[in-house]
Structures are given as structure tokens and as C-alpha cells.
C-alpha atoms as a PDB file:
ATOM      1  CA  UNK A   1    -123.576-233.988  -5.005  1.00  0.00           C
ATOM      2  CA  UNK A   2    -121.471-234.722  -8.181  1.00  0.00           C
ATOM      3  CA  UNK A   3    -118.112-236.252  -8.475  1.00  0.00           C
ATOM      4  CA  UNK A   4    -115.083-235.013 -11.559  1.00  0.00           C
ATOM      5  CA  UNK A   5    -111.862-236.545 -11.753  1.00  0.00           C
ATOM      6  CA  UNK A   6    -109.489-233.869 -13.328  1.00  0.00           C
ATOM      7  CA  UNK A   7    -106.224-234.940 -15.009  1.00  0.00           C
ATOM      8  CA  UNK A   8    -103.121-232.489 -14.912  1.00  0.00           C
ATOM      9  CA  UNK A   9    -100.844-232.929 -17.478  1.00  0.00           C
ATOM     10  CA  UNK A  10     -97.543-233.792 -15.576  1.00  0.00           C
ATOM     11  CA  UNK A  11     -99.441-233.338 -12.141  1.00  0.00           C
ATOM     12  CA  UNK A  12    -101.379-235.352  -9.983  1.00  0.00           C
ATOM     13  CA  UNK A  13    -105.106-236.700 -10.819  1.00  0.00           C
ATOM     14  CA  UNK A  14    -107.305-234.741  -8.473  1.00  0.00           C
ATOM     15  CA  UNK A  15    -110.712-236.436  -7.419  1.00  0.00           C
ATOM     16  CA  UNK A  16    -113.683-233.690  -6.655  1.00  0.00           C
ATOM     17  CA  UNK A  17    -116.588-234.082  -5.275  1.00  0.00           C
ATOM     18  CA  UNK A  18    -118.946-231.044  -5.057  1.00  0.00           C
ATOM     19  CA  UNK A  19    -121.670-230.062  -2.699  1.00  0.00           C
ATOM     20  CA  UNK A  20    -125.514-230.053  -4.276  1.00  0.00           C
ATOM     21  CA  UNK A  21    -125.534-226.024  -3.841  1.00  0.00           C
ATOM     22  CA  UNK A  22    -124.050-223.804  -1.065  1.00  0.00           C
ATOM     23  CA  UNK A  23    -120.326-224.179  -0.655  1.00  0.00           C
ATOM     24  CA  UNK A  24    -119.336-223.741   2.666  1.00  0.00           C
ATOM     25  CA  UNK A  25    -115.468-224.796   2.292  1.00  0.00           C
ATOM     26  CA  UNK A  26    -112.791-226.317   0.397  1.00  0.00           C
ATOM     27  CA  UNK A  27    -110.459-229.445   1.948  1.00  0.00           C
ATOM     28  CA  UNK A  28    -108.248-231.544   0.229  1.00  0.00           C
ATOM     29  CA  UNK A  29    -107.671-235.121   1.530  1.00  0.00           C
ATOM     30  CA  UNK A  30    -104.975-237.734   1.539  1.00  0.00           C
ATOM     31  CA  UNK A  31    -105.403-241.345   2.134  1.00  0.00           C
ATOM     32  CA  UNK A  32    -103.549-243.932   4.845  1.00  0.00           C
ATOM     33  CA  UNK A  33    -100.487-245.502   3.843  1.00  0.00           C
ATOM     34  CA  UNK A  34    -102.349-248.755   2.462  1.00  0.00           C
ATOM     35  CA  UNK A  35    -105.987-247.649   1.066  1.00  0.00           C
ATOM     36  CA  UNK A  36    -106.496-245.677  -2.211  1.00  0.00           C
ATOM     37  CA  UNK A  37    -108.125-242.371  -2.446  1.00  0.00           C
ATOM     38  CA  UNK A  38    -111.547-244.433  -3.536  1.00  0.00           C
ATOM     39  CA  UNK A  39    -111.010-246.852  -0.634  1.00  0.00           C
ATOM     40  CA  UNK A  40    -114.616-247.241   1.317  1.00  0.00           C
ATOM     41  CA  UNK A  41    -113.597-244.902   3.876  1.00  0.00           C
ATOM     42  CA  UNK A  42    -112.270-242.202   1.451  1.00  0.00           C
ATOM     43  CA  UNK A  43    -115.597-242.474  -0.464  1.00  0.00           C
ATOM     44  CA  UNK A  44    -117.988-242.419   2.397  1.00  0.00           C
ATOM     45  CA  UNK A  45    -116.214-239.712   4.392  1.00  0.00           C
ATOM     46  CA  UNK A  46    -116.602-237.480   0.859  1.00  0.00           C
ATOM     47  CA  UNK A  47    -119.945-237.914   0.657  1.00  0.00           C
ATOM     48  CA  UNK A  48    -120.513-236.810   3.839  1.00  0.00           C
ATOM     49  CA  UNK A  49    -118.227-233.829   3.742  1.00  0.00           C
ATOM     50  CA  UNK A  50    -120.419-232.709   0.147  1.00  0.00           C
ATOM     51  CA  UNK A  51    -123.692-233.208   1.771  1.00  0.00           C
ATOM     52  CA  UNK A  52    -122.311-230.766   4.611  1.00  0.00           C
ATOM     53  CA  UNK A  53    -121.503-227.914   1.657  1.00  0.00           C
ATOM     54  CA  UNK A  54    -117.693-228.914   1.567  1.00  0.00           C
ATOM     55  CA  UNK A  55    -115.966-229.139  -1.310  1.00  0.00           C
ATOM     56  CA  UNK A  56    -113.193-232.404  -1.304  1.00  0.00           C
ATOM     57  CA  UNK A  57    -110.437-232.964  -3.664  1.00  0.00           C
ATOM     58  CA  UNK A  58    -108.694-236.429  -2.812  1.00  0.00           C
ATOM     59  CA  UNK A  59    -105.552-237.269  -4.670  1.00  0.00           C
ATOM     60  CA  UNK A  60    -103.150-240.391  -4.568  1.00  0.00           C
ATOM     61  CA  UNK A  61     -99.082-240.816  -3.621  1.00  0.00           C
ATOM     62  CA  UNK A  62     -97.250-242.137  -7.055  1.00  0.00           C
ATOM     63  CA  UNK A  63     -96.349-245.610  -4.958  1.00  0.00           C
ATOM     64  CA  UNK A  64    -100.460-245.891  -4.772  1.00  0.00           C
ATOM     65  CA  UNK A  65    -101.296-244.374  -8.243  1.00  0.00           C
ATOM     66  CA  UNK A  66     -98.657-247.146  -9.390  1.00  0.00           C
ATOM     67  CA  UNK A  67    -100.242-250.286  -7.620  1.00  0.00           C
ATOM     68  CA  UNK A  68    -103.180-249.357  -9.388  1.00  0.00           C
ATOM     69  CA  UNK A  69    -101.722-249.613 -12.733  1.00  0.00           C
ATOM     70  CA  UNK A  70     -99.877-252.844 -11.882  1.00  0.00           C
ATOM     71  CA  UNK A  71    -101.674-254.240  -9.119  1.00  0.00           C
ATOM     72  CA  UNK A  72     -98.537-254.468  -6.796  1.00  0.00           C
ATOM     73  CA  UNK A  73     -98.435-253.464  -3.227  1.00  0.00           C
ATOM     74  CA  UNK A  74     -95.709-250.861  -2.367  1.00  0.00           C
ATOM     75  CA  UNK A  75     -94.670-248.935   1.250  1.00  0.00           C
ATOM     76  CA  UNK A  76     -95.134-245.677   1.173  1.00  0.00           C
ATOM     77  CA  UNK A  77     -92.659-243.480  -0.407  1.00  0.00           C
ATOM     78  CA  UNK A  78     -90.284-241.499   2.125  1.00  0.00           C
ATOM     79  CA  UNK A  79     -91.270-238.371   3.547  1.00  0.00           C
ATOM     80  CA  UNK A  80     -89.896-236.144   1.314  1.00  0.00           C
ATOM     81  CA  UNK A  81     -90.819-237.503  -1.839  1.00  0.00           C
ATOM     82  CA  UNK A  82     -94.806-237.462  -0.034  1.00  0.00           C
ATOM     83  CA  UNK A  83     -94.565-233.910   1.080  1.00  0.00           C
ATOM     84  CA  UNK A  84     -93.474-232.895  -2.550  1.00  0.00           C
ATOM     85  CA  UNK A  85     -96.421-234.394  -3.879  1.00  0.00           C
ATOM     86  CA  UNK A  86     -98.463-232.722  -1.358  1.00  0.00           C
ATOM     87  CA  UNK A  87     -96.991-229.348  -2.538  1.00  0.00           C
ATOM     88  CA  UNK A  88     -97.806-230.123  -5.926  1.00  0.00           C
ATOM     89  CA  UNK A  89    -101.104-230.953  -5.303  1.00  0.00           C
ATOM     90  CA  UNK A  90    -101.537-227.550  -3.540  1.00  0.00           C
ATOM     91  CA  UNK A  91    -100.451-225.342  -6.240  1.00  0.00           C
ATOM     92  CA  UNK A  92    -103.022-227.392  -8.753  1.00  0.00           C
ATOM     93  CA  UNK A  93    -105.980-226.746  -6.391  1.00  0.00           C
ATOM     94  CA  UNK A  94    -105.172-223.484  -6.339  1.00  0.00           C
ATOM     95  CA  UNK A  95    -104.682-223.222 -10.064  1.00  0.00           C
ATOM     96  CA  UNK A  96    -107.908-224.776 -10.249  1.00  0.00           C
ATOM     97  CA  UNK A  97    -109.168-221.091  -8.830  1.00  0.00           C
ATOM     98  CA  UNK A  98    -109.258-222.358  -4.905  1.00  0.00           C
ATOM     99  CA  UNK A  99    -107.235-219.959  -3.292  1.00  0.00           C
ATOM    100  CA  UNK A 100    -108.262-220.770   0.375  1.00  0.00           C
ATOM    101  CA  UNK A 101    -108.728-224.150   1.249  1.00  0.00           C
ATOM    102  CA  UNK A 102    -108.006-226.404   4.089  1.00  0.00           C
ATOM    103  CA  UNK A 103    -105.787-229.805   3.977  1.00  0.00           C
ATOM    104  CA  UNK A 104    -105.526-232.916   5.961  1.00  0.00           C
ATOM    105  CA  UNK A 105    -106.271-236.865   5.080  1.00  0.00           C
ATOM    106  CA  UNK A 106    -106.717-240.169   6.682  1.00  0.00           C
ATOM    107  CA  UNK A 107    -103.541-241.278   8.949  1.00  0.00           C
ATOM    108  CA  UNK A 108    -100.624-241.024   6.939  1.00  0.00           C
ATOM    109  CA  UNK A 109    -102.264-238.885   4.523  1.00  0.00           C
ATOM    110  CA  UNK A 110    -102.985-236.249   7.376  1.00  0.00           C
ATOM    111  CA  UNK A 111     -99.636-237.014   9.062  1.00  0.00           C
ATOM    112  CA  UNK A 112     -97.693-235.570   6.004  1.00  0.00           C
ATOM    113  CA  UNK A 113    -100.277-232.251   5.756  1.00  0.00           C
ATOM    114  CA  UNK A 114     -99.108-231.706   9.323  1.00  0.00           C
ATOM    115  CA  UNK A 115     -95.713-231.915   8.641  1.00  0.00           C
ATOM    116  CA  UNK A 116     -96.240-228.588   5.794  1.00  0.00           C
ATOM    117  CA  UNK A 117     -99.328-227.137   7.027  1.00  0.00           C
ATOM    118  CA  UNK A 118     -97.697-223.908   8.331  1.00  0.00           C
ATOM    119  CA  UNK A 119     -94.980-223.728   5.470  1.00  0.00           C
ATOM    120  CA  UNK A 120     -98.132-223.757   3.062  1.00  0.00           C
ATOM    121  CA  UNK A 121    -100.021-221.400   4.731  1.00  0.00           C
ATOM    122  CA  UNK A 122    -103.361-223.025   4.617  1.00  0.00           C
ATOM    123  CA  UNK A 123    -106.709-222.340   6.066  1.00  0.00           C
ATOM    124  CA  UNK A 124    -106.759-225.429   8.673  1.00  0.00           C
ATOM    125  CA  UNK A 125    -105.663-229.010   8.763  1.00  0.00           C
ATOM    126  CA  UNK A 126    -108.328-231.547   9.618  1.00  0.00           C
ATOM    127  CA  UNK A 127    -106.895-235.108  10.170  1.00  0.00           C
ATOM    128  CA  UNK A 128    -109.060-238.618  10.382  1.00  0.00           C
ATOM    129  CA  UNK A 129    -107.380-241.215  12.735  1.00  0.00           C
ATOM    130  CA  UNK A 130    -104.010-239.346  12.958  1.00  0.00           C
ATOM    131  CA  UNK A 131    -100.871-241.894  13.203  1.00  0.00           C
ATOM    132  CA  UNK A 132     -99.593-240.533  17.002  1.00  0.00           C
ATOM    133  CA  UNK A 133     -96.618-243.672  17.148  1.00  0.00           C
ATOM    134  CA  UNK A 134     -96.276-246.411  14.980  1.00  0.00           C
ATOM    135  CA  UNK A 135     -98.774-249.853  15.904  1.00  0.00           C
ATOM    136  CA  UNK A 136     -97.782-251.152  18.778  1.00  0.00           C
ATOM    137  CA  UNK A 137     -95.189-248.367  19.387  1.00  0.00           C
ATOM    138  CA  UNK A 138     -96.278-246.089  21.691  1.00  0.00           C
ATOM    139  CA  UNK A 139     -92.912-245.399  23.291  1.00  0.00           C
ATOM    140  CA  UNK A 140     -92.115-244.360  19.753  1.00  0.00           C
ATOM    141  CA  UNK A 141     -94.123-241.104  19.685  1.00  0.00           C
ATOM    142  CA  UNK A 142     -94.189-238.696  16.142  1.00  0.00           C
ATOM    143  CA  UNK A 143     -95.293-235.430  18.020  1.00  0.00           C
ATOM    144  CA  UNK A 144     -92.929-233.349  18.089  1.00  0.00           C
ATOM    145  CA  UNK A 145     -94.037-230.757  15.353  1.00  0.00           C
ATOM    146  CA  UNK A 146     -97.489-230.623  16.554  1.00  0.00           C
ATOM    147  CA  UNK A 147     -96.052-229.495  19.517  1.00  0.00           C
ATOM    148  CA  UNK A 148     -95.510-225.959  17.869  1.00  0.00           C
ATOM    149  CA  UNK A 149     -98.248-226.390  15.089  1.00  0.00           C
ATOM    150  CA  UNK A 150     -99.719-223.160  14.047  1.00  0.00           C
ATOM    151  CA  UNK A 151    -102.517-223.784  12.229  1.00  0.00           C
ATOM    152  CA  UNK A 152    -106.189-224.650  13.366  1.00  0.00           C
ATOM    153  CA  UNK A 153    -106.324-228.092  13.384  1.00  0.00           C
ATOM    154  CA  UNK A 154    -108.828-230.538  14.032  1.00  0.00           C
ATOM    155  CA  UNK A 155    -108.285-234.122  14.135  1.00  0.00           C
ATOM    156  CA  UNK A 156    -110.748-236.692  14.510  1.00  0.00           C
ATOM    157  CA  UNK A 157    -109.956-239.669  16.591  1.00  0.00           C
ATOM    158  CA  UNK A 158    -111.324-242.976  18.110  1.00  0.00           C
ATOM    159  CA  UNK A 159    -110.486-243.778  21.377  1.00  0.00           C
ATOM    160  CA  UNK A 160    -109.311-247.206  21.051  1.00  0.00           C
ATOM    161  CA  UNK A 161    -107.157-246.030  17.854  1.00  0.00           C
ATOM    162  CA  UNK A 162    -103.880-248.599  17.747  1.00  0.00           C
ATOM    163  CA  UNK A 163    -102.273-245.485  16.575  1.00  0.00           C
ATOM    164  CA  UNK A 164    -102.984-243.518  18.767  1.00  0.00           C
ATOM    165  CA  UNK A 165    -104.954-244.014  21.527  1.00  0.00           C
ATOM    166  CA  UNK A 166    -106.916-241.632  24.228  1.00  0.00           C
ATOM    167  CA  UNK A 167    -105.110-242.845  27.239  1.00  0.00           C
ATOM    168  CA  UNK A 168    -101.364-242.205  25.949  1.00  0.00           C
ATOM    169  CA  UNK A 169    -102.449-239.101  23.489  1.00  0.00           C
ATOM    170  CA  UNK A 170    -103.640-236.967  26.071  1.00  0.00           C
ATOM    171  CA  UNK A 171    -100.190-237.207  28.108  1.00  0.00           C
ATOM    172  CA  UNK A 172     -98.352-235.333  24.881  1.00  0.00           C
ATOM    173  CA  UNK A 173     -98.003-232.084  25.032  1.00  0.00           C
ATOM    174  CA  UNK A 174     -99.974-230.365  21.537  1.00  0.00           C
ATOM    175  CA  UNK A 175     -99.769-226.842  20.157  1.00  0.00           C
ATOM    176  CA  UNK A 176    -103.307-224.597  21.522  1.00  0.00           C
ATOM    177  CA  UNK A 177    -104.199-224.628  17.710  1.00  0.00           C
ATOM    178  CA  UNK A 178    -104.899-228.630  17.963  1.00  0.00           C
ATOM    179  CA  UNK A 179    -108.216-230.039  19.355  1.00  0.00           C
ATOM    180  CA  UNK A 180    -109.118-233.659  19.029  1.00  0.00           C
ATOM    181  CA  UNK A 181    -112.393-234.875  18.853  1.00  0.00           C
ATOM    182  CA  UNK A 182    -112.403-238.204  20.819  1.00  0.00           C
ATOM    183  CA  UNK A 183    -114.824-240.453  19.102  1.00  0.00           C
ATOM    184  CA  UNK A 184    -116.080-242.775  21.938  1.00  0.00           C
ATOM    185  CA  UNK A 185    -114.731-246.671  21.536  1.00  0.00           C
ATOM    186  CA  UNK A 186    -113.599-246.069  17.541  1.00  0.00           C
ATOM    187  CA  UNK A 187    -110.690-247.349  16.312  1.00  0.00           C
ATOM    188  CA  UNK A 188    -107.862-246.451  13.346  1.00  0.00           C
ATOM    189  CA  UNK A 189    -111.330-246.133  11.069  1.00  0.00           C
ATOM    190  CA  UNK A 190    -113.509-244.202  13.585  1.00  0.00           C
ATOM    191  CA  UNK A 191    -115.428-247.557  14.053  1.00  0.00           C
ATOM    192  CA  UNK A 192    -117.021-247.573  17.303  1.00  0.00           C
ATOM    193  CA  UNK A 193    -117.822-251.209  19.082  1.00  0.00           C
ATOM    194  CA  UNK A 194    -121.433-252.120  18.818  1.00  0.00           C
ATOM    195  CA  UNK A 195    -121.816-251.842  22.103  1.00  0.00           C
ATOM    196  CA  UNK A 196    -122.044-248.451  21.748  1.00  0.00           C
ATOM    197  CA  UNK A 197    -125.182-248.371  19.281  1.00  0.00           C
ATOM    198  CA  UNK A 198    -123.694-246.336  17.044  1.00  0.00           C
ATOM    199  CA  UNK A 199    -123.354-247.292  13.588  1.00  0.00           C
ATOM    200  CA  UNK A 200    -119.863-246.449  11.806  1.00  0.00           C
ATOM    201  CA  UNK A 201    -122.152-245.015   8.965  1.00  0.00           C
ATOM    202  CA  UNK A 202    -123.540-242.476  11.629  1.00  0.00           C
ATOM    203  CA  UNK A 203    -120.062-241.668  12.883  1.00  0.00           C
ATOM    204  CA  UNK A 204    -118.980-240.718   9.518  1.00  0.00           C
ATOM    205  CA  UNK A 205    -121.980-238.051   9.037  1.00  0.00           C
ATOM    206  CA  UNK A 206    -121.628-237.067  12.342  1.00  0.00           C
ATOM    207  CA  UNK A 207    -117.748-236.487  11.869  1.00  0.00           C
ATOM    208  CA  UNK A 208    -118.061-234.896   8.647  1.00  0.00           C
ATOM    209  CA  UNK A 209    -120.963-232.124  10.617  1.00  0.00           C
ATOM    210  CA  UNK A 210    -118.161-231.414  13.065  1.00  0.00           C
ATOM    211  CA  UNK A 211    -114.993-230.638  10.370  1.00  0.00           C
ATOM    212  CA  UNK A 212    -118.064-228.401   8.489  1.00  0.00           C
ATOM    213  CA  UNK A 213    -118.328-226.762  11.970  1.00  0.00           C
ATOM    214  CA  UNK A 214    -114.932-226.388  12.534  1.00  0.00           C
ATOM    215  CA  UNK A 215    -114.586-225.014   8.704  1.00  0.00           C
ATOM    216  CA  UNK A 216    -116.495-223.082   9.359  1.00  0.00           C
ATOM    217  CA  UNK A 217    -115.458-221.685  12.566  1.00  0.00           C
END
């Protein structure tokens, strides 16, 4: 596996990381609203997606790419200004000679690649610990585009997630094109309790094996 950061003049810094030989699929990720695109999580879910012949391009929100110059912590931009800089990051992965490719990210990150999944017309949307209600919210619920979502989508997501968890999730009502894969006791991070005997590090490969099967699909 190999890792490139490419710089567009005027665009957005795109992180790659490339499989060791067959290439089974492209996906570009997104992080949460308060982890980088090099977080832990970011790295080690890259890695995994490589070894499994996917191609990832991460990129960063200009509120993030700005706390890394100056070290200050900002919220997340609003909406709009993050779906533009999804779009943007679209059109550079294609210029970069990717012309089908699937989308998603890690809560937030996925959250806004549902919200312009259809209008983008990408190959599938794969999400990691998607943000159902705000924590401790879940009278507050934010599904009501996935309702009608188009495209394949597959999101990954523990069962304990404080975002959304498996008891209130599966009383929405979610577009055919939607399946969740309920990771058994994870939380937000698709940690599971130790309990369990799983190992987050096995979670991780074995999550990054079902989006290449789903890629795939």
C-alpha cells in the first residue's frame, strides 16, 4: 500500500492511499466534525480499505485544514459551505482521471455525502458511525432525506452508537437503497465492549471487507 498527498492549486489537498496491486474501487472519505482526515480512525480505516483493493482519497473541511495551521479548535462550518467543499472535492477526483467512484466519511463527514449523493450522481455512499440525531437528542432525528435516498448506501454502525443507536434507528423509516450493518456493542467509533472479544482493530478489517463487498456488489 502507498500513501500521496496531492495539492490542487486553489482546491482542496486530497490524501490517497493506494492498494498494493488490484484495484477493486475508488471511495472518497470525510472525517467527523472534530477529528482530522489523519485522525487514528481515518488512518486505520484507510489501511484497511487499501489492503481490501480500494482506493481512498480523504480530504479536510477549511474550519479543520485551518486548526491545523493555527492550532485552534473551530465548529464545523454550516452545511452549505461543507457540501460546496464536497462538490469541489468531487470534480478534483475526477480530474484526477476517477470517473466512478463512491463517497461517504466518518459521521459528519458521511452525513454531508448523504445530503448530495444523488445530486452528484455517484457510484454508492458508504458511511462509518452515521450521526442519526444529535448526542443525547434522539427526539431530534436528521432522517428525513434518507428517507428517499437513491443511491446504494451502506453505512456501518455500532449498536450502542450515542448517535445513533440500534434500538431508536430501526423505528425510522429509510429509503430500500440503505442497509446498515449493525456492529454488535460498538459505539460512535465502531468500538465494541470487551466483553465481546473482539478487538476494535479486528472490527476495522472486518468493516473495511464488508464496504469492499458492498463495492463491489
Amino acid at each position: 500500500m502507498t500513501k500521496e498527498q496531492h495539492d490542487a492549486p486553489g482546491g482542496v489537498s486530497l490524501l490517497w492511499n493506494y492498494p498494493r496491486d488490484h484495484v477493486l474501487a475508488t471511495l472518497v472519505l470525510a472525517h467527523g466534525a472534530g477529528a482530522p482526515m489523519d485522525s487514528p480512525f481515518m488512518e486505520q480505516i484507510a489501511r484497511a480499505l487499501a489492503e481490501q483493493g480500494i482506493v481512498v482519497a480523504r480530504f479536510e473541511f477549511s474550519y479543520m485544514a485551518q486548526r491545523r495551521l493555527d492550532g485552534r479548535k473551530r465548529p464545523p462550518a454550516p452545511t452549505a459551505r461543507l457540501l460546496d467543499t464536497w462538490r469541489t472535492v468531487i470534480e478534483q477526483v475526477k480530474a484526477e482521471g476517477h470517473r466512478s467512484f463512491a463517497i461517504g466519511g466518518k459521521s459528519m463527514g458521511g452525513r454531508m455525502a448523504s445530503l448530495l449523493a444523488d445530486e452528484c450522481q455517484v457510484q454508492a455512499l458508504v458511511c462509518l458511525g452515521y450521526p442519526f440525531y444529535p448526542a443525547g437528542r434522539p427526539e431530534k432525528p436528521r432522517v428525513e432525506h434518507l428517507a428517499v435516498l437513491q443511491t446504494p448506501t451502506l453505512i456501518m454502525q455500532g449498536e450502542r452508537d450515542a448517535l445513533g443507536n440500534r434500538e431508536t434507528v430501526e423505528t425510522y423509516t429509510l429509503s430500500p437503497a440503505i442497509k446498515i450493518d449493525w456492529v454488535p456493542t460498538a459505539n460512535h467509533d465502531l468500538k465494541p465492549l470487551k466483553s465481546t472479544g473482539q478487538t476494535h482493530d479486528k472490527i476495522i478489517e472486518s468493516s473495511a471487507a464488508r464496504i469492499a463487498c458492498f463495492l463491489k456488489e
